[in-house]
PDB file of N, CA and C in Angstrom:
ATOM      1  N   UNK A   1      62.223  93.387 193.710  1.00  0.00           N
ATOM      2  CA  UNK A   1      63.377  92.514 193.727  1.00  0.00           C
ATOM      3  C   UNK A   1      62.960  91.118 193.267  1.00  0.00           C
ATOM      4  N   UNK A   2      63.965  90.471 192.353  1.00  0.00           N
ATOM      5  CA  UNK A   2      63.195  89.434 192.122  1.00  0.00           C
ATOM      6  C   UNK A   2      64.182  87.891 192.819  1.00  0.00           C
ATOM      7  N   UNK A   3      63.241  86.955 193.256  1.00  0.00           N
ATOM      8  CA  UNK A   3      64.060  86.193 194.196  1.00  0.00           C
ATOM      9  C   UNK A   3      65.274  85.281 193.271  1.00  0.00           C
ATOM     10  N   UNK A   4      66.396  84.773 193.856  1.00  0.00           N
ATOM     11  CA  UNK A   4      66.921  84.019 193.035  1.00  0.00           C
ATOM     12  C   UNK A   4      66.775  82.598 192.836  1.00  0.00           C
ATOM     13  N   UNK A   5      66.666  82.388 194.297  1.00  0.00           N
ATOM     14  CA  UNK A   5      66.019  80.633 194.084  1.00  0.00           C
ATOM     15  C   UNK A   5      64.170  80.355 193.588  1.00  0.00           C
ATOM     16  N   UNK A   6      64.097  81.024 192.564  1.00  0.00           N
ATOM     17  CA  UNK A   6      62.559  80.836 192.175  1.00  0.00           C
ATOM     18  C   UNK A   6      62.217  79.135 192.150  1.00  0.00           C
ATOM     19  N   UNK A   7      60.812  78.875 192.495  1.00  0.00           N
ATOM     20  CA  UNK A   7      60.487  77.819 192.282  1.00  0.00           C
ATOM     21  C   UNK A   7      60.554  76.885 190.673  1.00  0.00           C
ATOM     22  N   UNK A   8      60.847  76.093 190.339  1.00  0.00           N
ATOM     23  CA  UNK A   8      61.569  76.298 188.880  1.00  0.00           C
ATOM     24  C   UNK A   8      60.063  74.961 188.792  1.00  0.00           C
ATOM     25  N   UNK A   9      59.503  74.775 187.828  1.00  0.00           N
ATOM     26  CA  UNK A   9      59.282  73.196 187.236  1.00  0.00           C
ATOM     27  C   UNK A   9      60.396  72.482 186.764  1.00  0.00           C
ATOM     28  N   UNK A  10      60.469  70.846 187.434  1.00  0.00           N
ATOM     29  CA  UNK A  10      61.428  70.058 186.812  1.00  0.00           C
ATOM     30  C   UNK A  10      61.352  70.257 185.490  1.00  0.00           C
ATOM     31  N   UNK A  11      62.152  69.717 184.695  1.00  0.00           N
ATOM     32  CA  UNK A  11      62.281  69.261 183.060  1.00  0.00           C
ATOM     33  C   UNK A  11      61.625  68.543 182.994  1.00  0.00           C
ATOM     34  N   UNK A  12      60.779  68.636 181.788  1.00  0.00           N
ATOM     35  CA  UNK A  12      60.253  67.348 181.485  1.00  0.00           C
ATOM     36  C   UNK A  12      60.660  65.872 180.855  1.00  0.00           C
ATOM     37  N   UNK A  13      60.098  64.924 180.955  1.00  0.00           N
ATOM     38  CA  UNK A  13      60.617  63.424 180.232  1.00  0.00           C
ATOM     39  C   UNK A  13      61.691  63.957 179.045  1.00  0.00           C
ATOM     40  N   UNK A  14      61.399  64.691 178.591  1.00  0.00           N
ATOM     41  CA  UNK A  14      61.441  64.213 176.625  1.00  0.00           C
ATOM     42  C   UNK A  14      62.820  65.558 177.069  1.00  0.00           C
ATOM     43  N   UNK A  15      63.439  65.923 177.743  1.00  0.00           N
ATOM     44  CA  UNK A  15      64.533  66.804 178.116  1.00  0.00           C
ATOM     45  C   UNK A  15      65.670  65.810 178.267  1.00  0.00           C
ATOM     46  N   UNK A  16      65.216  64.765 178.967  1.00  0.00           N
ATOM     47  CA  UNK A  16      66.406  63.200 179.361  1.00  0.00           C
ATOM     48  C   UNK A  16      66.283  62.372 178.408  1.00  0.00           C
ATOM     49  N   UNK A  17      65.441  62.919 177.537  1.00  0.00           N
ATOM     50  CA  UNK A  17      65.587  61.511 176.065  1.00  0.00           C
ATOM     51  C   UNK A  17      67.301  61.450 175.846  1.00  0.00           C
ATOM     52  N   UNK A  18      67.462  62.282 175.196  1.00  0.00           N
ATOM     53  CA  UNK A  18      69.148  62.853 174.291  1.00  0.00           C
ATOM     54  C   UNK A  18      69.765  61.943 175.227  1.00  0.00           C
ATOM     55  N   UNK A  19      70.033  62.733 176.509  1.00  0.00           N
ATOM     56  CA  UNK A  19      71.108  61.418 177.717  1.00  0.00           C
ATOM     57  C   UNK A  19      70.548  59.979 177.848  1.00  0.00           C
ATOM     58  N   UNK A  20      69.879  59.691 177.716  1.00  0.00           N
ATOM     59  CA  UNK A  20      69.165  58.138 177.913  1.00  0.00           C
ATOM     60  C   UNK A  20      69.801  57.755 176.608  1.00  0.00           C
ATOM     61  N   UNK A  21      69.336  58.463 175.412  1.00  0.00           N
ATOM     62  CA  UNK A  21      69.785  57.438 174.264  1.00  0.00           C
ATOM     63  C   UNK A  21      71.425  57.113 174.187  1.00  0.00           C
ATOM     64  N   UNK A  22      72.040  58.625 174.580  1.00  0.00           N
ATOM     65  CA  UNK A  22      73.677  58.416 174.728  1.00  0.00           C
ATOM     66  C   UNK A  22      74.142  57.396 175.782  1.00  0.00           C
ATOM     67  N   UNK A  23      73.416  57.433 176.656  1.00  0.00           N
ATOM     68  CA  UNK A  23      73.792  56.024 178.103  1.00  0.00           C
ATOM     69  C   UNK A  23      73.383  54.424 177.505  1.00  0.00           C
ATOM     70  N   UNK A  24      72.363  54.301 176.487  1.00  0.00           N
ATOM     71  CA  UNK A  24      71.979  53.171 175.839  1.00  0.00           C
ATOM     72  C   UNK A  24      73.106  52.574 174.489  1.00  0.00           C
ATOM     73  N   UNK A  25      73.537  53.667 174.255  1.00  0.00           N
ATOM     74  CA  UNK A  25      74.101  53.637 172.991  1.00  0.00           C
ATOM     75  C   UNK A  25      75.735  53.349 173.481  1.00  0.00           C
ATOM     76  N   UNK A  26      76.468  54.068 174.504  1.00  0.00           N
ATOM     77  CA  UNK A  26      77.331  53.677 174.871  1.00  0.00           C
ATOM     78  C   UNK A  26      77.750  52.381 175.631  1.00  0.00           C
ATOM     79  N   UNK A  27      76.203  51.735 176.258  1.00  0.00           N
ATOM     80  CA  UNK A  27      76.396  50.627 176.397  1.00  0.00           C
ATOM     81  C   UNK A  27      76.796  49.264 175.754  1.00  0.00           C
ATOM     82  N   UNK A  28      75.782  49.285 174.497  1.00  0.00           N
ATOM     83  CA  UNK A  28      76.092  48.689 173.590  1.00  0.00           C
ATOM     84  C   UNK A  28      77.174  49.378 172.838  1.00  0.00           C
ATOM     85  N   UNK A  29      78.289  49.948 172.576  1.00  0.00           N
ATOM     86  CA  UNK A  29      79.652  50.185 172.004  1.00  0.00           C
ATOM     87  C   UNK A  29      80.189  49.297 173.243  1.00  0.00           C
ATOM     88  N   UNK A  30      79.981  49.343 174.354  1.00  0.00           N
ATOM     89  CA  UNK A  30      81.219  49.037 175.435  1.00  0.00           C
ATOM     90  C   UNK A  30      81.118  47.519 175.446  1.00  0.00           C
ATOM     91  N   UNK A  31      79.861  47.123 175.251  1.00  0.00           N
ATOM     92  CA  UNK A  31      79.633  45.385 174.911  1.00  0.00           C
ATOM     93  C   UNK A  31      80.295  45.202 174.080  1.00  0.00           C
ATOM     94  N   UNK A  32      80.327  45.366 172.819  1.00  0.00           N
ATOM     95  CA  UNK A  32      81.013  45.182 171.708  1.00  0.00           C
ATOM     96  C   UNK A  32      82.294  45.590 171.747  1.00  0.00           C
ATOM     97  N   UNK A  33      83.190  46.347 172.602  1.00  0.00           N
ATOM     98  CA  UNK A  33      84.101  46.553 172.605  1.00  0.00           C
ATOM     99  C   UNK A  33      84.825  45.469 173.535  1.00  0.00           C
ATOM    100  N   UNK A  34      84.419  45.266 174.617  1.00  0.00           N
ATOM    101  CA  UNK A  34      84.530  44.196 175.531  1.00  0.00           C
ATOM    102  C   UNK A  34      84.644  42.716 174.789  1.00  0.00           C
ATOM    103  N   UNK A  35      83.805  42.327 174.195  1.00  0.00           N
ATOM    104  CA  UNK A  35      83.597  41.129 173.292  1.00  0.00           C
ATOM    105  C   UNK A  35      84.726  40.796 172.702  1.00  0.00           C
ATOM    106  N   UNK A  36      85.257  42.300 172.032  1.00  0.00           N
ATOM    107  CA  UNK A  36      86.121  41.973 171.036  1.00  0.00           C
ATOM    108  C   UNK A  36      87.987  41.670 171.387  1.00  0.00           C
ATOM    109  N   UNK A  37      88.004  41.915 173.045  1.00  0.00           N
ATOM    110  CA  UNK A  37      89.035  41.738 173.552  1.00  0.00           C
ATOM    111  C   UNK A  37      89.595  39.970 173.902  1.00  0.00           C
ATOM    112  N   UNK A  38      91.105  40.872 173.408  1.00  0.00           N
ATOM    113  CA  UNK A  38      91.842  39.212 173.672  1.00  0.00           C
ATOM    114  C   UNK A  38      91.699  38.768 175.394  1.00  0.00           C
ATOM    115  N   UNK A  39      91.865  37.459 175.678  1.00  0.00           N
ATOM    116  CA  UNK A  39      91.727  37.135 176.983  1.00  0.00           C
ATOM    117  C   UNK A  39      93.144  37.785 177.583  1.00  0.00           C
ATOM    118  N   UNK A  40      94.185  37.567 177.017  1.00  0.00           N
ATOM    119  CA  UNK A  40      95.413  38.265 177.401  1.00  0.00           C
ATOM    120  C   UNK A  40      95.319  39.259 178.346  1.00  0.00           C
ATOM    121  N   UNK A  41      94.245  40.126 177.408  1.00  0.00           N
ATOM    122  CA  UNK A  41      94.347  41.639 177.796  1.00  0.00           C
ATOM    123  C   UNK A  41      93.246  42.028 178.750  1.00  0.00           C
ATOM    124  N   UNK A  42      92.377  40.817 179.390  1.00  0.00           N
ATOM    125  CA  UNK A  42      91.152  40.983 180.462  1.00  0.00           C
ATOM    126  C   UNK A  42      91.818  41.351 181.372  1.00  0.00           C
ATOM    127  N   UNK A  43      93.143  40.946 182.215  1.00  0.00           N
ATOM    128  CA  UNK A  43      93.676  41.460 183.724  1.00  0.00           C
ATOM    129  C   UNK A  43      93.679  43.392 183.435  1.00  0.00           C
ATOM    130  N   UNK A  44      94.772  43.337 182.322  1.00  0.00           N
ATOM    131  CA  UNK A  44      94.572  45.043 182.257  1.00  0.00           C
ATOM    132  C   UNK A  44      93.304  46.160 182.216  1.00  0.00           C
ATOM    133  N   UNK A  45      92.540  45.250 181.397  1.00  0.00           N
ATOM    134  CA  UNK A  45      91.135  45.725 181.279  1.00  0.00           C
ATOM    135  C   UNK A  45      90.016  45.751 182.239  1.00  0.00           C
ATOM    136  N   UNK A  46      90.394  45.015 182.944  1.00  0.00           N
ATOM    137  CA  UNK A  46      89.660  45.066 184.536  1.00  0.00           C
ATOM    138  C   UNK A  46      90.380  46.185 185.314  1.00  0.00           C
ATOM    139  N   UNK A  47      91.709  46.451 185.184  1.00  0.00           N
ATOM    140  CA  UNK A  47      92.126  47.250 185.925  1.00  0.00           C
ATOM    141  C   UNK A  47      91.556  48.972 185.570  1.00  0.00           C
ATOM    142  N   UNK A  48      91.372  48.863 184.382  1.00  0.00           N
ATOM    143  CA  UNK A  48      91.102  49.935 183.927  1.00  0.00           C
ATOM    144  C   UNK A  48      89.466  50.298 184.367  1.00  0.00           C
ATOM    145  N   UNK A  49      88.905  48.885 184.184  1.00  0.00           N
ATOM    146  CA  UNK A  49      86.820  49.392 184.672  1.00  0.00           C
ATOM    147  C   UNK A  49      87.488  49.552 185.586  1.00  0.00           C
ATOM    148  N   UNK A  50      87.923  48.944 186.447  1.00  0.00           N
ATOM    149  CA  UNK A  50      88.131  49.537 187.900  1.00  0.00           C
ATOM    150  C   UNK A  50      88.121  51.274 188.442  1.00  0.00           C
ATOM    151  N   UNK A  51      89.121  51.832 188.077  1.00  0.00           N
ATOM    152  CA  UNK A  51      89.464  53.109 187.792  1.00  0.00           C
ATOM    153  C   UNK A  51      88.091  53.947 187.087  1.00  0.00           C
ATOM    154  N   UNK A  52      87.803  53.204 185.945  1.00  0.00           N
ATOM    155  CA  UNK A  52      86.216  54.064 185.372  1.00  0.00           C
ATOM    156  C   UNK A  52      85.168  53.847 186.723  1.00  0.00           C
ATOM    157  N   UNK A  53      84.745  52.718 187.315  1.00  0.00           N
ATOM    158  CA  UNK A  53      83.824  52.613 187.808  1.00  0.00           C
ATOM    159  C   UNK A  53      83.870  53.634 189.575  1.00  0.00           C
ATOM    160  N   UNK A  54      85.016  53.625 189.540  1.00  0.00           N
ATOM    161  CA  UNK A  54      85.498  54.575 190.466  1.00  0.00           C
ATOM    162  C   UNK A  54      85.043  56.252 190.350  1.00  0.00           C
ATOM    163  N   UNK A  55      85.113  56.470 189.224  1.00  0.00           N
ATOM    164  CA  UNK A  55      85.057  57.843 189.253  1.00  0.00           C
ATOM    165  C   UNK A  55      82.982  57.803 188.589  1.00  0.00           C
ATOM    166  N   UNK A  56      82.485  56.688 188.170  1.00  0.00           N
ATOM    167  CA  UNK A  56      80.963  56.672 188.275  1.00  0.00           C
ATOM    168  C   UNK A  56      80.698  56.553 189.653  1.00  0.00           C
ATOM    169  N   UNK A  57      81.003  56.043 190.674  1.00  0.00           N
ATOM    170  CA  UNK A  57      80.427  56.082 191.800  1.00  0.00           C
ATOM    171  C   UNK A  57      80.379  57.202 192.727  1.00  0.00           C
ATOM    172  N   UNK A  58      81.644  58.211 192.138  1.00  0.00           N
ATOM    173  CA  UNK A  58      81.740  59.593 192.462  1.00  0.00           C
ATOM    174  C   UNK A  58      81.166  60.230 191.845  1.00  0.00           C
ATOM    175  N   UNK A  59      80.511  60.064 190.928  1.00  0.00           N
ATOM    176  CA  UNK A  59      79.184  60.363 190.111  1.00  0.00           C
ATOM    177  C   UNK A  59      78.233  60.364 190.548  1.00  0.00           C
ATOM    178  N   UNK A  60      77.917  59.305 190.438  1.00  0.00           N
ATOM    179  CA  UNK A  60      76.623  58.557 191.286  1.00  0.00           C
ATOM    180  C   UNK A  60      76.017  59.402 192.613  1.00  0.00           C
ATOM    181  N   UNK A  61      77.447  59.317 193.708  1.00  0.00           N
ATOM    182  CA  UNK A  61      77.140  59.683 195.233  1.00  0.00           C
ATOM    183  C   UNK A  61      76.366  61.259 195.118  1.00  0.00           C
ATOM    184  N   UNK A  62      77.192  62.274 193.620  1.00  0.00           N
ATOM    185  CA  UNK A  62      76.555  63.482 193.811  1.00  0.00           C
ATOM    186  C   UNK A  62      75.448  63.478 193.109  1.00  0.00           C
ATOM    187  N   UNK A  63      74.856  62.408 192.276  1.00  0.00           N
ATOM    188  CA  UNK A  63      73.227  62.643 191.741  1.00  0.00           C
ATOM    189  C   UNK A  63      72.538  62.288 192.641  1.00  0.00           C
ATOM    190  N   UNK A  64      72.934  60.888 193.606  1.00  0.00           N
ATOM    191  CA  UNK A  64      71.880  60.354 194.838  1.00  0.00           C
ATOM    192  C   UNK A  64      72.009  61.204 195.978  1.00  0.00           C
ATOM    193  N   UNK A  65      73.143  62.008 196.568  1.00  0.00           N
ATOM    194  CA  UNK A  65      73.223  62.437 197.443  1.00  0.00           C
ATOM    195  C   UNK A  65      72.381  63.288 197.990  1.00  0.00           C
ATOM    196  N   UNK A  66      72.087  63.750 199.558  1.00  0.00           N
ATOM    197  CA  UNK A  66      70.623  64.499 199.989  1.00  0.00           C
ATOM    198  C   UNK A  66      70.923  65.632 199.820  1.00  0.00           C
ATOM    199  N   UNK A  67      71.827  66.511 199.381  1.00  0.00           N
ATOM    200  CA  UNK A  67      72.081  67.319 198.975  1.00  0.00           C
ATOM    201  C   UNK A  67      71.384  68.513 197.692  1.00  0.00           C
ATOM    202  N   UNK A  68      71.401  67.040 196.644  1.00  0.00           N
ATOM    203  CA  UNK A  68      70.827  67.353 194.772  1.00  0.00           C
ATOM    204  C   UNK A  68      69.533  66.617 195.244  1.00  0.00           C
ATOM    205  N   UNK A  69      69.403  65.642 196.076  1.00  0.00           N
ATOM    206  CA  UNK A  69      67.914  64.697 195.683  1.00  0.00           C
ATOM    207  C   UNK A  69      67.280  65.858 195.658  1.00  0.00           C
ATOM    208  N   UNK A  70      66.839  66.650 196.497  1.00  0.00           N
ATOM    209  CA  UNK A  70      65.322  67.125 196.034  1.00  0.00           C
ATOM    210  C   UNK A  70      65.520  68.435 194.839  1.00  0.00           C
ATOM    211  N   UNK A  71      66.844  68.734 194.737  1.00  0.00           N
ATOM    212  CA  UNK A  71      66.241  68.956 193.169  1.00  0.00           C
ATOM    213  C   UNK A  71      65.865  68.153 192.463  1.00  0.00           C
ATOM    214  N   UNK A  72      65.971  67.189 192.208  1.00  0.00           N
ATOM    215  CA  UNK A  72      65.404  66.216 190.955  1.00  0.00           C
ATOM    216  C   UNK A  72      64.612  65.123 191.139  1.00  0.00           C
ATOM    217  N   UNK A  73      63.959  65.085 189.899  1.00  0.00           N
ATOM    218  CA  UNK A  73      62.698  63.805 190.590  1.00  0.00           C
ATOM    219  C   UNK A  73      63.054  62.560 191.044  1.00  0.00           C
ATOM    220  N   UNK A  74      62.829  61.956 191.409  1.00  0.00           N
ATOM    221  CA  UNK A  74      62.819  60.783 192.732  1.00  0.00           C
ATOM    222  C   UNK A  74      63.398  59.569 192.116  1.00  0.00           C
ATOM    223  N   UNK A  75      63.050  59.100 190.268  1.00  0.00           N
ATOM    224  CA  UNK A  75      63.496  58.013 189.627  1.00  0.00           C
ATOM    225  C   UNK A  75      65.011  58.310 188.926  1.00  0.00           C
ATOM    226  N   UNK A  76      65.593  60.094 189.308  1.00  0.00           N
ATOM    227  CA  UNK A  76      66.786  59.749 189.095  1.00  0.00           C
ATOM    228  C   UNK A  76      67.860  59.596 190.006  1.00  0.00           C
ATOM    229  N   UNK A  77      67.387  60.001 191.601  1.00  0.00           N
ATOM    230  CA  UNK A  77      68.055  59.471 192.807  1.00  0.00           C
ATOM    231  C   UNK A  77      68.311  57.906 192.881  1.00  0.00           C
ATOM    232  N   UNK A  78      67.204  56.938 192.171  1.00  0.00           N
ATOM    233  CA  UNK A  78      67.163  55.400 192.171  1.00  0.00           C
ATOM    234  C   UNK A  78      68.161  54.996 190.850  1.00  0.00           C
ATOM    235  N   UNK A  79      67.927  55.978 190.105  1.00  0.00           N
ATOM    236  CA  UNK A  79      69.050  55.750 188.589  1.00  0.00           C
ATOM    237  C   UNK A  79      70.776  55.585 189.315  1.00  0.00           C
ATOM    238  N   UNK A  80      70.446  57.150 190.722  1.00  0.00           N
ATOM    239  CA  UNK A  80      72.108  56.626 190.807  1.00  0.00           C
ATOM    240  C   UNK A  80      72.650  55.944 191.804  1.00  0.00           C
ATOM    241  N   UNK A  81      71.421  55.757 192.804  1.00  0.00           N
ATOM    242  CA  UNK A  81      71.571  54.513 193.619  1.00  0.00           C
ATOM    243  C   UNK A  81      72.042  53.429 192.995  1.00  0.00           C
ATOM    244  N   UNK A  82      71.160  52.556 191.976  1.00  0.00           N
ATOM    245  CA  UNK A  82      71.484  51.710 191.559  1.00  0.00           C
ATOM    246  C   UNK A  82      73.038  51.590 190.769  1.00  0.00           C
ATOM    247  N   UNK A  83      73.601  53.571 190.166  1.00  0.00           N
ATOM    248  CA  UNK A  83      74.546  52.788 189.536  1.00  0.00           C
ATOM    249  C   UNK A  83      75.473  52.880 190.680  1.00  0.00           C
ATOM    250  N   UNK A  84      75.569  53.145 192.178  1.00  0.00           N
ATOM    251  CA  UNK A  84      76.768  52.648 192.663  1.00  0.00           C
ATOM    252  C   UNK A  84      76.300  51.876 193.290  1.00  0.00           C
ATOM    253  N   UNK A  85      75.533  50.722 193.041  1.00  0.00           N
ATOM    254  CA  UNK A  85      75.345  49.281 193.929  1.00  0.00           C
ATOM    255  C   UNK A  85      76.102  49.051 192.340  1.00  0.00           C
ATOM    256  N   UNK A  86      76.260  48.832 191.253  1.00  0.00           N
ATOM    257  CA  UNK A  86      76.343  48.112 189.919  1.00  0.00           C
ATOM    258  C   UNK A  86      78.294  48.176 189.438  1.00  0.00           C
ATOM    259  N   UNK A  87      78.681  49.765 190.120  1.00  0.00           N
ATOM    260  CA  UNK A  87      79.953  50.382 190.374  1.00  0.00           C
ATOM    261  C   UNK A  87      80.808  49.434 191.237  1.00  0.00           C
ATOM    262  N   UNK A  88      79.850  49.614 192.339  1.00  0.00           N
ATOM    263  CA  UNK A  88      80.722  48.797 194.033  1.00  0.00           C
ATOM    264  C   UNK A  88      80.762  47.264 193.255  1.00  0.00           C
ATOM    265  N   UNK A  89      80.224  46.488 192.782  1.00  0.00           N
ATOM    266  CA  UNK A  89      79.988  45.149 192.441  1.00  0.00           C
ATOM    267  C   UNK A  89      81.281  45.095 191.521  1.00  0.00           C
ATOM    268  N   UNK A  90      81.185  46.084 190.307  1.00  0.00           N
ATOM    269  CA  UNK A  90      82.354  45.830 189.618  1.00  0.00           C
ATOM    270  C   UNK A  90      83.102  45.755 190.272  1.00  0.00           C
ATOM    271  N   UNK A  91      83.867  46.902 190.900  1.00  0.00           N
ATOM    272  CA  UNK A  91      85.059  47.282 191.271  1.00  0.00           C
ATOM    273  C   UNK A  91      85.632  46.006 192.459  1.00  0.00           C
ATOM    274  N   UNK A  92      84.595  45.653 193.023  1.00  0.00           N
ATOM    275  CA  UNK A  92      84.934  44.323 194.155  1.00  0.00           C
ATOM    276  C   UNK A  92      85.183  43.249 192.933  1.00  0.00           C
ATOM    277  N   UNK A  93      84.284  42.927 191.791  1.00  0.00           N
ATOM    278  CA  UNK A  93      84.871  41.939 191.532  1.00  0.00           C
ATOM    279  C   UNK A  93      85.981  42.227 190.645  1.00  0.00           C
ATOM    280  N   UNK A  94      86.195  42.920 190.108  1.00  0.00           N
ATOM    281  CA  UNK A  94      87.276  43.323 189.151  1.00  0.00           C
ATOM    282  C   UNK A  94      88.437  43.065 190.355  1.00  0.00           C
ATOM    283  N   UNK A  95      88.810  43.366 191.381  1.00  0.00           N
ATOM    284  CA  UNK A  95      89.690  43.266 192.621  1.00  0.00           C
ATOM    285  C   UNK A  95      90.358  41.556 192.401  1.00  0.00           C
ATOM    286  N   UNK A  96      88.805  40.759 192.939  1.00  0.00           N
ATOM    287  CA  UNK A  96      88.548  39.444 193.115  1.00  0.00           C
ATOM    288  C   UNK A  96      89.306  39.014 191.951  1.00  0.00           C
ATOM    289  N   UNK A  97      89.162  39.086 190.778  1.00  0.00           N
ATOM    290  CA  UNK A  97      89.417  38.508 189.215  1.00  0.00           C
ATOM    291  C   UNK A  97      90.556  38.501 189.420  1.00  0.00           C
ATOM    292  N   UNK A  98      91.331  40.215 189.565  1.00  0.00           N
ATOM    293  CA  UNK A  98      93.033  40.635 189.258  1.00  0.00           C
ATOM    294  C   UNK A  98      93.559  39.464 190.288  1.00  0.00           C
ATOM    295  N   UNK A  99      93.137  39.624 191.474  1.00  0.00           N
ATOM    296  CA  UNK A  99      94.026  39.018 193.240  1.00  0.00           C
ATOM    297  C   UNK A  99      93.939  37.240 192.309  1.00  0.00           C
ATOM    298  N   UNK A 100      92.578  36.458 191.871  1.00  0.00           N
ATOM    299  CA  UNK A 100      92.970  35.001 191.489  1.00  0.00           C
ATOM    300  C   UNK A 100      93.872  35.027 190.649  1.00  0.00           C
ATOM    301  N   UNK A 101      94.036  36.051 189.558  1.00  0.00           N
ATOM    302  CA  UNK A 101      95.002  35.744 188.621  1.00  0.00           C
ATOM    303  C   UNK A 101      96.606  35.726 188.650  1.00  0.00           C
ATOM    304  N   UNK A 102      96.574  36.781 189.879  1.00  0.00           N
ATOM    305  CA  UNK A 102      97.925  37.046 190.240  1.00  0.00           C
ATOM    306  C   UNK A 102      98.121  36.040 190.908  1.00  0.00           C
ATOM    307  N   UNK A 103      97.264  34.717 191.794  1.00  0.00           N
ATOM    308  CA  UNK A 103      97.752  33.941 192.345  1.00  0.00           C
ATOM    309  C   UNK A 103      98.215  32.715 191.322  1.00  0.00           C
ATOM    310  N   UNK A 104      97.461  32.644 190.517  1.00  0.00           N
ATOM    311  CA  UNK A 104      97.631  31.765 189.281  1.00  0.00           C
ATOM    312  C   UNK A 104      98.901  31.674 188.733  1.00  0.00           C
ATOM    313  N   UNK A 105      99.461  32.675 188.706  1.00  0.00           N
ATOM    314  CA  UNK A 105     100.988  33.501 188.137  1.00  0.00           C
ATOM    315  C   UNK A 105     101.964  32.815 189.476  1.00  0.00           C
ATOM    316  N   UNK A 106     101.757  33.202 190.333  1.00  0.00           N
ATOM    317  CA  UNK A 106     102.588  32.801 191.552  1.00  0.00           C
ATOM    318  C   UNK A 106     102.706  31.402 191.550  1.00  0.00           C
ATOM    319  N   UNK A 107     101.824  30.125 191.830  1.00  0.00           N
ATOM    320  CA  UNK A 107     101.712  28.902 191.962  1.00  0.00           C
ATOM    321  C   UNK A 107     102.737  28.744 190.561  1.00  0.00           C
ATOM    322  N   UNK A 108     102.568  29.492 189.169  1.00  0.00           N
ATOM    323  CA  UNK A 108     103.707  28.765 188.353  1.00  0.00           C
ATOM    324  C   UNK A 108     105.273  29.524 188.355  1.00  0.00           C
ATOM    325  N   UNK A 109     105.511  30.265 189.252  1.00  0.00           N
ATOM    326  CA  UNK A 109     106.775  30.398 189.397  1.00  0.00           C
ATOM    327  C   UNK A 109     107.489  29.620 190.841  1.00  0.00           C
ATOM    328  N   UNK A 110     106.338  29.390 191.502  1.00  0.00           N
ATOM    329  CA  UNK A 110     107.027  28.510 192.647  1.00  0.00           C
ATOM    330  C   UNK A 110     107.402  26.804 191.969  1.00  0.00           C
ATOM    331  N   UNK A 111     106.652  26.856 190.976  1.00  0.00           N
ATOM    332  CA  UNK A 111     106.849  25.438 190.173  1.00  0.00           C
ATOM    333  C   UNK A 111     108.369  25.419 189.518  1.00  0.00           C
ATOM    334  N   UNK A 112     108.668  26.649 189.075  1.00  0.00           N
ATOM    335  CA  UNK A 112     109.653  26.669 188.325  1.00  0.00           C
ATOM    336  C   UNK A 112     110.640  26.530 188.804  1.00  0.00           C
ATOM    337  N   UNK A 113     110.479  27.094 190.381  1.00  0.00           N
ATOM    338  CA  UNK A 113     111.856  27.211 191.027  1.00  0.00           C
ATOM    339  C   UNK A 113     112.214  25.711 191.878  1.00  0.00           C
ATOM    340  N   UNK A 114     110.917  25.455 192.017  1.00  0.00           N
ATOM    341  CA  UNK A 114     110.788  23.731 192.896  1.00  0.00           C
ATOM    342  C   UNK A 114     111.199  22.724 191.614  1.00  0.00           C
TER     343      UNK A 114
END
């Protein structure tokens, strides 16, 4: 009989090249895409990382979680630690940004009506 959970060797380095270069490469598109936005359109566009960074941190929780950690080696449990400390940061400040702006909006309609 042969067992099913056999002891497997991790993958090696050069297996996570391909995803590393696609996570590097999409970074820089999203800089440049970001850059190229009107200020107009930053409240909506925060709303939207918001929502993305949401569903990376539900990402995240199942690569770091104790569940998968010990399948995989130890520097990609810290890969997804870090991305939901980087997730939680957005999403709080993306919150912070929308809540000043909407107050910004308010102070000039109480002007209008005073």
């Amino acid at each position: 009989m042969i067992p099913l959970l056999a002891a497997a060797e991790p993958p090696a380095l050069s297996s996570y090249l391909p995803l590393i270069f696609i996570f590097v490469l999409a970074t820089f598109i999203g800089l440049d895409v970001i850059r190229n936005v009107s200020r107009l359109l930053h409240t909506p566009l925060m709303s939207l990382t918001n929502a993305i960074s949401a569903v990376v941190i539900v990402g995240a929780i199942l690569v770091a979680g104790p569940q998968v950690s010990s399948e995989h080696p130890l520097w990609i449990t810290v890969v997804g630690l870090v991305a939901i400390a980087a997730a939680s940061v957005n999403i709080v400040s993306g919150f912070l940004i929308t809540n000043r702006m909407l107050k910004m909006f308010k102070t000039r309609e109480k002007e209008k009506k005073g």
